[in-house]
PDB file of N, CA and C in Angstrom:
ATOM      1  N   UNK A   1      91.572  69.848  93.892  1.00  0.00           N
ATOM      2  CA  UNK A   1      91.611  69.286  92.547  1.00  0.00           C
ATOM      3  C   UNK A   1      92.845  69.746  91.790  1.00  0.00           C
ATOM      4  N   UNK A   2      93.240  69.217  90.544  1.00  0.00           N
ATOM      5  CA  UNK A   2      94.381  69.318  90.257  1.00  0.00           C
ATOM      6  C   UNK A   2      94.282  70.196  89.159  1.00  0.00           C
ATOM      7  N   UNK A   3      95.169  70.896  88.649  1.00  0.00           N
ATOM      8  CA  UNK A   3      94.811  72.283  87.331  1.00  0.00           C
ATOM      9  C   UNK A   3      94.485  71.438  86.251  1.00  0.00           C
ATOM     10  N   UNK A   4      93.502  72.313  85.566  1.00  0.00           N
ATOM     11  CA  UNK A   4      93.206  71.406  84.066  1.00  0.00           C
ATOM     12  C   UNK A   4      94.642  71.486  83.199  1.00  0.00           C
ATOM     13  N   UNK A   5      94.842  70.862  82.319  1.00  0.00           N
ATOM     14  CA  UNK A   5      95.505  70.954  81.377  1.00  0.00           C
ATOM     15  C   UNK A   5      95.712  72.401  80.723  1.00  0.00           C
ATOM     16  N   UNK A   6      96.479  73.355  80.314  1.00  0.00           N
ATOM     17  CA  UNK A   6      96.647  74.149  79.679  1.00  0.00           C
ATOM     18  C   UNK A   6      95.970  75.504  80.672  1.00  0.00           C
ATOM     19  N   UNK A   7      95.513  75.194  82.378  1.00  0.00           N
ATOM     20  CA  UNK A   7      95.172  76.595  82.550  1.00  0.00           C
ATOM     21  C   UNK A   7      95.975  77.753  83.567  1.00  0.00           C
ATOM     22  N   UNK A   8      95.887  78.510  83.445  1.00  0.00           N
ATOM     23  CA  UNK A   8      97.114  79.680  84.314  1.00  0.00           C
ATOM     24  C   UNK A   8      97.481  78.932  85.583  1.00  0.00           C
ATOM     25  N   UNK A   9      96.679  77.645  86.012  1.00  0.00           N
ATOM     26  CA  UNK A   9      97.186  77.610  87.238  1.00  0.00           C
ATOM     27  C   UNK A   9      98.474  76.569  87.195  1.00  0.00           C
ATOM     28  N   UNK A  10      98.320  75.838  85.800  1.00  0.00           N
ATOM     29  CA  UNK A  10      99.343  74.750  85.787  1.00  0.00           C
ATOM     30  C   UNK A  10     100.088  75.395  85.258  1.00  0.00           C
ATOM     31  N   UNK A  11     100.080  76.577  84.830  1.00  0.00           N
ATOM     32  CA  UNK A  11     101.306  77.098  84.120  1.00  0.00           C
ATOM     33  C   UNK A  11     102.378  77.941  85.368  1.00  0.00           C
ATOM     34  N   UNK A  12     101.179  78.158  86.134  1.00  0.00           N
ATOM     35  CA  UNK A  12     102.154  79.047  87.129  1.00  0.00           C
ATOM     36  C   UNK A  12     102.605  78.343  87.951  1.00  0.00           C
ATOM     37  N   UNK A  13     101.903  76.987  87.879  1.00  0.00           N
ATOM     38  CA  UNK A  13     102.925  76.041  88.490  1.00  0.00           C
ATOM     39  C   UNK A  13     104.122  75.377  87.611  1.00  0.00           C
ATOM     40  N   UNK A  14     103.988  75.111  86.158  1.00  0.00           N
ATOM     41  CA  UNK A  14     105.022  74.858  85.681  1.00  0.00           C
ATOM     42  C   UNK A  14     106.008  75.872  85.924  1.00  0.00           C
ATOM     43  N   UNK A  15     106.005  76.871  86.677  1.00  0.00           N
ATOM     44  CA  UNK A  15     107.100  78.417  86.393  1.00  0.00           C
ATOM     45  C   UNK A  15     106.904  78.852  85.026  1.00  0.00           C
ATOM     46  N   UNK A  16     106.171  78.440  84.399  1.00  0.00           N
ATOM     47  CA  UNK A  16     105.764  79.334  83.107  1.00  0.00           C
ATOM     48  C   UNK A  16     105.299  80.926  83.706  1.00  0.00           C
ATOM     49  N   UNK A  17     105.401  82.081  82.654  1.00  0.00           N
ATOM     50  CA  UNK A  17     104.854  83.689  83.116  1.00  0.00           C
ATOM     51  C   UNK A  17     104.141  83.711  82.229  1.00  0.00           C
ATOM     52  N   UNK A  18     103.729  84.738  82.482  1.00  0.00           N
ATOM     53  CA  UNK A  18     102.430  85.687  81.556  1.00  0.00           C
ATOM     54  C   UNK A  18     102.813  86.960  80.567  1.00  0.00           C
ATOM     55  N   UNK A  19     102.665  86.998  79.695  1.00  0.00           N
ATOM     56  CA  UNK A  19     102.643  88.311  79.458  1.00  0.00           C
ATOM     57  C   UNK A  19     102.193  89.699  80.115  1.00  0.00           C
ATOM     58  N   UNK A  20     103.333  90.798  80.519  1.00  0.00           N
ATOM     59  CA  UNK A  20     102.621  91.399  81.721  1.00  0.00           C
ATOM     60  C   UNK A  20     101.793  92.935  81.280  1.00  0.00           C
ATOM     61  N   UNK A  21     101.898  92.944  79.556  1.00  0.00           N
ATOM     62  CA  UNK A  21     100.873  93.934  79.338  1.00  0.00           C
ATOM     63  C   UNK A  21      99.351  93.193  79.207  1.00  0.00           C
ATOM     64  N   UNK A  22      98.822  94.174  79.972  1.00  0.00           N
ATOM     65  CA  UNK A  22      97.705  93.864  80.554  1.00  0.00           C
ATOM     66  C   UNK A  22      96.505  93.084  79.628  1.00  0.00           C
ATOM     67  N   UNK A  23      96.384  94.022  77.778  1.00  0.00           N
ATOM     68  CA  UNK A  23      95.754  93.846  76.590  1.00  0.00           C
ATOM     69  C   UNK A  23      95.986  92.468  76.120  1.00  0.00           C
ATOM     70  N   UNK A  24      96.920  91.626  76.778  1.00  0.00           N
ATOM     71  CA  UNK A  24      97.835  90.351  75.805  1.00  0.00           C
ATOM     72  C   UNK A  24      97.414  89.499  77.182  1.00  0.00           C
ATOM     73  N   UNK A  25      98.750  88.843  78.339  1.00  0.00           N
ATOM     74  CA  UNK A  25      98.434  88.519  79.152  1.00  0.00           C
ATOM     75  C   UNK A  25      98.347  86.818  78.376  1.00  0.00           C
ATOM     76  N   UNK A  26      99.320  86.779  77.271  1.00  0.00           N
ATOM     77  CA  UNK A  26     100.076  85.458  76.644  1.00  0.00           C
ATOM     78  C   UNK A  26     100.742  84.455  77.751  1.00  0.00           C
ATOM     79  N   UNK A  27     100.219  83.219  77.880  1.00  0.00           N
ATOM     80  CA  UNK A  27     101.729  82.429  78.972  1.00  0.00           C
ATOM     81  C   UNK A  27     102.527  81.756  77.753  1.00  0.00           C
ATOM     82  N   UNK A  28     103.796  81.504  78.640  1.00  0.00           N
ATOM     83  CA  UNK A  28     104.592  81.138  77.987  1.00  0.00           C
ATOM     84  C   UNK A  28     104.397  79.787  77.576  1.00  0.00           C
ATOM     85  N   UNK A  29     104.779  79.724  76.486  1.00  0.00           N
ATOM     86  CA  UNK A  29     104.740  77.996  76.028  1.00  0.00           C
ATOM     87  C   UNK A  29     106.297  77.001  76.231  1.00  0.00           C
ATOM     88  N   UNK A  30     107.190  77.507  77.214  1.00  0.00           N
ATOM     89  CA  UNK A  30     108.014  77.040  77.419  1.00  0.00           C
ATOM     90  C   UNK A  30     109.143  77.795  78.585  1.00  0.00           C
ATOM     91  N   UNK A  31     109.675  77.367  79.641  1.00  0.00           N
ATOM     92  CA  UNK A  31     110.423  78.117  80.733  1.00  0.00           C
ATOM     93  C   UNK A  31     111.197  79.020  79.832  1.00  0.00           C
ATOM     94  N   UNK A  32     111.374  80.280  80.204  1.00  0.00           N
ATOM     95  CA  UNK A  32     112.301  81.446  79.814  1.00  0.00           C
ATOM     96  C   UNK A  32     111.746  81.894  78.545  1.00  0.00           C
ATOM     97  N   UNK A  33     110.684  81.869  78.041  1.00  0.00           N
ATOM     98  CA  UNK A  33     110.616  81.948  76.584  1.00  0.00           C
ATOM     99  C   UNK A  33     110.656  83.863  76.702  1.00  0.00           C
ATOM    100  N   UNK A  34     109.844  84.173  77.510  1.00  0.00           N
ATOM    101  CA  UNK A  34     109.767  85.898  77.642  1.00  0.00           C
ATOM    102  C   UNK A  34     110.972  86.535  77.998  1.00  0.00           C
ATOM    103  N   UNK A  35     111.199  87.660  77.459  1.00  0.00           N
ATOM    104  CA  UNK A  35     112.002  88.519  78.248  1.00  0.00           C
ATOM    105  C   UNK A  35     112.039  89.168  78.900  1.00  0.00           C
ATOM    106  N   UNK A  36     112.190  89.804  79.810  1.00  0.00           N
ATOM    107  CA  UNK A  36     111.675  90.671  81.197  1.00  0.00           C
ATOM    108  C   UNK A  36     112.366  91.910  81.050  1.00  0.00           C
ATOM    109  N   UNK A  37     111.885  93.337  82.014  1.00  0.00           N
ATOM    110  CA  UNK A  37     112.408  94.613  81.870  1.00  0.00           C
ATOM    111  C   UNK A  37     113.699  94.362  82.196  1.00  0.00           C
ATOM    112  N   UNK A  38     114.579  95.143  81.719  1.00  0.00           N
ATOM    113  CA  UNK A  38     116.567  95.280  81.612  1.00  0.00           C
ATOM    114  C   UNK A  38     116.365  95.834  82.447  1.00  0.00           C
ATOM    115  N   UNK A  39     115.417  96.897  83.005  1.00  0.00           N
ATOM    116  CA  UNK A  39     115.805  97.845  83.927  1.00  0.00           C
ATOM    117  C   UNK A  39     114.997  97.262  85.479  1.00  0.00           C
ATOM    118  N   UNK A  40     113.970  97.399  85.522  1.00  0.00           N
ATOM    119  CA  UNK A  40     113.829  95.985  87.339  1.00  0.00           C
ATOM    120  C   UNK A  40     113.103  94.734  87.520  1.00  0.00           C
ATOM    121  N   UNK A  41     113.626  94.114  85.733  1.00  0.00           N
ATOM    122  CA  UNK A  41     113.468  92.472  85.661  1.00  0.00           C
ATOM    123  C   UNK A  41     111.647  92.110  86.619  1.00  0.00           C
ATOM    124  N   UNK A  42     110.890  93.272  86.879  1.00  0.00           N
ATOM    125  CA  UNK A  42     110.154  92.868  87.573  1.00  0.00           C
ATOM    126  C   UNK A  42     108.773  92.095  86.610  1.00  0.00           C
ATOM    127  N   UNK A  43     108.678  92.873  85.427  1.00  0.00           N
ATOM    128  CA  UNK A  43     107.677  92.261  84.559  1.00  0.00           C
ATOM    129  C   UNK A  43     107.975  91.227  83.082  1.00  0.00           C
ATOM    130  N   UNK A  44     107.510  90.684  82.399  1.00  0.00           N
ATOM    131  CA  UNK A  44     107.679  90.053  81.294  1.00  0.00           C
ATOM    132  C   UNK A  44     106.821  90.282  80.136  1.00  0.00           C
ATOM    133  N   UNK A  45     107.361  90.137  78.628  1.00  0.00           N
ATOM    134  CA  UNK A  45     106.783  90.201  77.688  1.00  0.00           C
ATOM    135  C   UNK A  45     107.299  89.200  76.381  1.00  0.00           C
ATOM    136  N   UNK A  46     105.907  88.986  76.188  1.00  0.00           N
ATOM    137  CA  UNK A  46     105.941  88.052  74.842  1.00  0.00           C
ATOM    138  C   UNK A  46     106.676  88.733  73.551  1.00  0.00           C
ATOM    139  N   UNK A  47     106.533  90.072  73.061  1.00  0.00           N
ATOM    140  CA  UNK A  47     107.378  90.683  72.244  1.00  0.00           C
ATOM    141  C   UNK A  47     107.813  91.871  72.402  1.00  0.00           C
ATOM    142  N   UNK A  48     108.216  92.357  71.402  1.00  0.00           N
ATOM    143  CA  UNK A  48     108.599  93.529  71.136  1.00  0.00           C
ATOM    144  C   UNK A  48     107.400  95.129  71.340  1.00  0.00           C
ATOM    145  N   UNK A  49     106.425  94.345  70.720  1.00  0.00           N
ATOM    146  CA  UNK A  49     105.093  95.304  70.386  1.00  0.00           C
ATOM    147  C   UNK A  49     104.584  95.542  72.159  1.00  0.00           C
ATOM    148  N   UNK A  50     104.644  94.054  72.583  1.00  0.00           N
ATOM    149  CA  UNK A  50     103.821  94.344  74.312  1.00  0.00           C
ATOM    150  C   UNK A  50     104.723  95.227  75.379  1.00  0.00           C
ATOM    151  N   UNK A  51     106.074  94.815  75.012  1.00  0.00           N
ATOM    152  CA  UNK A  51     106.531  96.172  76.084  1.00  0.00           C
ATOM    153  C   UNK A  51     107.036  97.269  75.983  1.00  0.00           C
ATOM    154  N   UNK A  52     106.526  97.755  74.746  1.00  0.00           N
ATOM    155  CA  UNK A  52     106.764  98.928  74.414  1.00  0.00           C
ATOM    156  C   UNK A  52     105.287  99.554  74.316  1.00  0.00           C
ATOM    157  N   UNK A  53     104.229  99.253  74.332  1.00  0.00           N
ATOM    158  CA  UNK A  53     102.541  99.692  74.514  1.00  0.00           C
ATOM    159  C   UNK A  53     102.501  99.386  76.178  1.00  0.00           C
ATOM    160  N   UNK A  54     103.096  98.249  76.872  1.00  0.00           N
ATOM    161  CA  UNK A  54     103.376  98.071  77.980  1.00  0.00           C
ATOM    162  C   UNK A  54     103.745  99.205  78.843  1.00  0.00           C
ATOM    163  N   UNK A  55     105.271  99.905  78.513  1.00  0.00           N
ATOM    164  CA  UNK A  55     105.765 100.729  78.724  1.00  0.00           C
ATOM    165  C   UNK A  55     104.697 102.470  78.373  1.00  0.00           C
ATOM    166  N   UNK A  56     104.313 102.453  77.382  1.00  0.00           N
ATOM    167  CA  UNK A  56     103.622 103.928  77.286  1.00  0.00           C
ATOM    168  C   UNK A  56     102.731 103.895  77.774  1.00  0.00           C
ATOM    169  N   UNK A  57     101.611 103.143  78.658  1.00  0.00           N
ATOM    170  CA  UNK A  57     100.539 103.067  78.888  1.00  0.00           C
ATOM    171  C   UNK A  57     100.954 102.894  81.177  1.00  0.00           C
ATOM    172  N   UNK A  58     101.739 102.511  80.646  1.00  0.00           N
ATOM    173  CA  UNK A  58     101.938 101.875  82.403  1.00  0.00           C
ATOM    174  C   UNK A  58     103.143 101.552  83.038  1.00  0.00           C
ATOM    175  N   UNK A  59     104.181 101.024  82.416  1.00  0.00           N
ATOM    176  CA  UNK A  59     105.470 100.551  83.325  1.00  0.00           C
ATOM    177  C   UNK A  59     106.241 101.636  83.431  1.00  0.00           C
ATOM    178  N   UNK A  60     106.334 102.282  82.739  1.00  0.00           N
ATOM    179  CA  UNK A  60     107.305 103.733  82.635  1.00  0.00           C
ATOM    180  C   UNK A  60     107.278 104.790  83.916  1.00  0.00           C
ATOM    181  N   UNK A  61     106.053 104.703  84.817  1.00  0.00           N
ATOM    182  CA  UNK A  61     105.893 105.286  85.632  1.00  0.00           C
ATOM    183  C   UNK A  61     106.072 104.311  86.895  1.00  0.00           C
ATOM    184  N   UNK A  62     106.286 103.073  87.003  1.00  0.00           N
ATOM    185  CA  UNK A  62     106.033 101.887  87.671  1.00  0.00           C
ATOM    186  C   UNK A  62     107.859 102.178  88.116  1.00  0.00           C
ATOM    187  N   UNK A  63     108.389 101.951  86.622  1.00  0.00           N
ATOM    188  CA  UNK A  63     109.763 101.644  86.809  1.00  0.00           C
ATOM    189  C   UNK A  63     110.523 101.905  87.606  1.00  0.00           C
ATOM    190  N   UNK A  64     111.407 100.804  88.659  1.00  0.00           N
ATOM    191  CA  UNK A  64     112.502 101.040  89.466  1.00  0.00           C
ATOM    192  C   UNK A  64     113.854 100.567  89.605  1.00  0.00           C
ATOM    193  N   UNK A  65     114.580 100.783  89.110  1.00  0.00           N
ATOM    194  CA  UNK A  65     115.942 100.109  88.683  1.00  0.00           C
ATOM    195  C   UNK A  65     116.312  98.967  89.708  1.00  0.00           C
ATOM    196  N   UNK A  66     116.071  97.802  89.758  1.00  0.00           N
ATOM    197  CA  UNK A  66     116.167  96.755  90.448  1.00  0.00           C
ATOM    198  C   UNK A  66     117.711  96.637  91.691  1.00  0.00           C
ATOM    199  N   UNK A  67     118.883  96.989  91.111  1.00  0.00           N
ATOM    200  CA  UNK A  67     119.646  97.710  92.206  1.00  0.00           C
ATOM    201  C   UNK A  67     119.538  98.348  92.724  1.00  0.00           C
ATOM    202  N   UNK A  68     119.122  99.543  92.050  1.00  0.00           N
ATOM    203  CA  UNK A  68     119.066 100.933  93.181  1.00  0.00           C
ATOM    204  C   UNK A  68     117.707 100.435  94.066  1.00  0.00           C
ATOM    205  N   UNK A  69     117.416  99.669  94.029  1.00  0.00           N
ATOM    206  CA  UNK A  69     116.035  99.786  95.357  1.00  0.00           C
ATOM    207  C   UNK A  69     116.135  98.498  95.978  1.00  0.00           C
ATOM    208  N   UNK A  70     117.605  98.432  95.765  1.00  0.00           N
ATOM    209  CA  UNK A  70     117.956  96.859  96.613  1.00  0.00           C
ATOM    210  C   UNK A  70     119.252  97.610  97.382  1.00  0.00           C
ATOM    211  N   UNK A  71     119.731  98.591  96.723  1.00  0.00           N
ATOM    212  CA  UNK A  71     120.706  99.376  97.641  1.00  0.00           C
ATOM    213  C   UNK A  71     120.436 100.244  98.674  1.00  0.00           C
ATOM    214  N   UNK A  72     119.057 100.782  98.241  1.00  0.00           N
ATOM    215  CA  UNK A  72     118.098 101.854  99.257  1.00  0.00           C
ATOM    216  C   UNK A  72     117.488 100.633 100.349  1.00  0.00           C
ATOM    217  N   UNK A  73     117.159  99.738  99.940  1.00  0.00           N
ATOM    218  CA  UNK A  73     116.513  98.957 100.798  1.00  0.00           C
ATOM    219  C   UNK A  73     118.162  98.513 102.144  1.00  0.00           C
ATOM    220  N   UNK A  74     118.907  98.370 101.423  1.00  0.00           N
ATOM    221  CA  UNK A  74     120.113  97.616 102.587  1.00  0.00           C
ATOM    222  C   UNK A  74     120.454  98.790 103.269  1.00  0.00           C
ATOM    223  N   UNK A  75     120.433 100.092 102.826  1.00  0.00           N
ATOM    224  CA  UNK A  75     120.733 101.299 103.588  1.00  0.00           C
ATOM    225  C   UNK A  75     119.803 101.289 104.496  1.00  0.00           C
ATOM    226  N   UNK A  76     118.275 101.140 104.272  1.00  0.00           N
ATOM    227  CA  UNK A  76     117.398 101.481 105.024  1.00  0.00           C
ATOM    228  C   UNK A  76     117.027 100.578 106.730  1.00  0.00           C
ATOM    229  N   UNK A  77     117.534  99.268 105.772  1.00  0.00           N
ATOM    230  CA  UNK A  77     117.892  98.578 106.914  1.00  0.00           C
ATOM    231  C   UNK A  77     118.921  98.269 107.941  1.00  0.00           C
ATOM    232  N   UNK A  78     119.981  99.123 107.472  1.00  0.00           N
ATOM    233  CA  UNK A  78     121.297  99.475 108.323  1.00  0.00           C
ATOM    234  C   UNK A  78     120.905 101.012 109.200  1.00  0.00           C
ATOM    235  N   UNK A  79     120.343 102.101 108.103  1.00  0.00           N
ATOM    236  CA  UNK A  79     119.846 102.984 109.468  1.00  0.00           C
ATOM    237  C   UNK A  79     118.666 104.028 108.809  1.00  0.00           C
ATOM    238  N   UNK A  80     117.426 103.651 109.136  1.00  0.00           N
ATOM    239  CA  UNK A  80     116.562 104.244 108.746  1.00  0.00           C
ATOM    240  C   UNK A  80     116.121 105.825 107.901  1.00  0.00           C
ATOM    241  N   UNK A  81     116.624 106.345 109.089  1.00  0.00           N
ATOM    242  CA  UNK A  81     116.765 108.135 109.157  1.00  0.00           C
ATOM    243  C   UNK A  81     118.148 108.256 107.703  1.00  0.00           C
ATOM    244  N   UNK A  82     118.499 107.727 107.503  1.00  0.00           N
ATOM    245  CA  UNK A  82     119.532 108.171 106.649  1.00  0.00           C
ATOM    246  C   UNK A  82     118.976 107.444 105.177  1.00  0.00           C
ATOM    247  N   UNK A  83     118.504 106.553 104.837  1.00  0.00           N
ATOM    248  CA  UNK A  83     117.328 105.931 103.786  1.00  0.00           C
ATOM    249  C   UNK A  83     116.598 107.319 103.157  1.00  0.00           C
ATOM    250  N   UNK A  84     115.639 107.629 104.423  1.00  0.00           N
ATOM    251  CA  UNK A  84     114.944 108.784 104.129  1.00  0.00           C
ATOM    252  C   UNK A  84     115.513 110.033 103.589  1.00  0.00           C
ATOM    253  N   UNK A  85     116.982 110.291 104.090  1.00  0.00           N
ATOM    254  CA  UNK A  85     117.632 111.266 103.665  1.00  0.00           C
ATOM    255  C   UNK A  85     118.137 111.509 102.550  1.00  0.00           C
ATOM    256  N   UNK A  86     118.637 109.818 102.001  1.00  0.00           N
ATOM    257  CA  UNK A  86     119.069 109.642 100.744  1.00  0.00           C
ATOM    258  C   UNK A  86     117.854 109.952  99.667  1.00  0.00           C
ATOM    259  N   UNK A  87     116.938 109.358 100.304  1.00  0.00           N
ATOM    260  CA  UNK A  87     115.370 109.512  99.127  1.00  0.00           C
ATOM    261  C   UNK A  87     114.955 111.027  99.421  1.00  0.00           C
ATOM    262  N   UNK A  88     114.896 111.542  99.633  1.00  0.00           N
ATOM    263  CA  UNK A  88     115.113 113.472  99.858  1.00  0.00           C
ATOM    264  C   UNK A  88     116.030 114.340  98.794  1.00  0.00           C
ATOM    265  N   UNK A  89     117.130 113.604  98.772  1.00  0.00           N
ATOM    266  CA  UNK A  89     118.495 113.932  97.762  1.00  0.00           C
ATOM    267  C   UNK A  89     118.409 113.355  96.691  1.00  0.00           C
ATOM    268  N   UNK A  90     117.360 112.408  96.351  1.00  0.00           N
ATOM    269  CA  UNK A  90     117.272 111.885  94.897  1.00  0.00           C
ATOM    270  C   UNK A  90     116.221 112.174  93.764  1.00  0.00           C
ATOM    271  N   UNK A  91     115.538 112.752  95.129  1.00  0.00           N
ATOM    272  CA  UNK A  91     114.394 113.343  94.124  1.00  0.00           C
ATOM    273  C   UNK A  91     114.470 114.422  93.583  1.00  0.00           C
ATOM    274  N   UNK A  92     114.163 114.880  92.020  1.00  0.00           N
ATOM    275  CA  UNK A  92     114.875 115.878  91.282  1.00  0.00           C
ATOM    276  C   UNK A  92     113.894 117.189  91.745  1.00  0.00           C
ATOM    277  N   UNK A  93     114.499 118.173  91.683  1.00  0.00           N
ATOM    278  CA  UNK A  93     114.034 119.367  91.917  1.00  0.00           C
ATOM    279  C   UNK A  93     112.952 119.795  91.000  1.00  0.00           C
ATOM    280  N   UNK A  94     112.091 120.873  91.929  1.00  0.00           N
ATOM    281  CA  UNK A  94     110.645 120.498  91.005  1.00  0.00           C
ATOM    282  C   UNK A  94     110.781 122.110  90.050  1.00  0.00           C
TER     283      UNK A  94
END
């Protein structure tokens, strides 16, 4: 059957997103309307207020700088053992 009018499934088929703090969970009423994390573009938010309650409650610990784990990933796949080595050397001293 085909999505009703107005429900998450036609939206996620329009490429419309969601709001990605969890309390809200807003879709967009138009392509691009949200802005997504600066730092690994992985989530979206309707304002100001959601990803910053977003952030203290949950993404802050989530967060992975969308290059650096696209650079670890091409290392890792050029030579394993040395991936691991790099992630050894990045982690801050306890």
């Amino acid at each position: 059957p085909a999505p009703t009018p107005g429900s998450a499934a036609e939206d996620e088929a329009a490429g419309l997103r969601l709001c990605s703090h969890a309390l809200c969970g807003r879709p967009e009423t138009r392509r691009h309307e949200f802005r997504r994390c600066s730092v690994c573009g992985v989530v979206n938010y309707c304002s100001r207020a959601c990803q910053a309650l977003h952030w203290k409650t949950a993404h802050k610990a989530e967060c992975t700088p969308m290059d650096r784990w696209l650079d670890n990933a091409a290392a890792g796949a050029a030579n394993p053992n040395a991936a691991a080595g790099d992630a050894a050397m990045a982690a801050p001293a306890p």
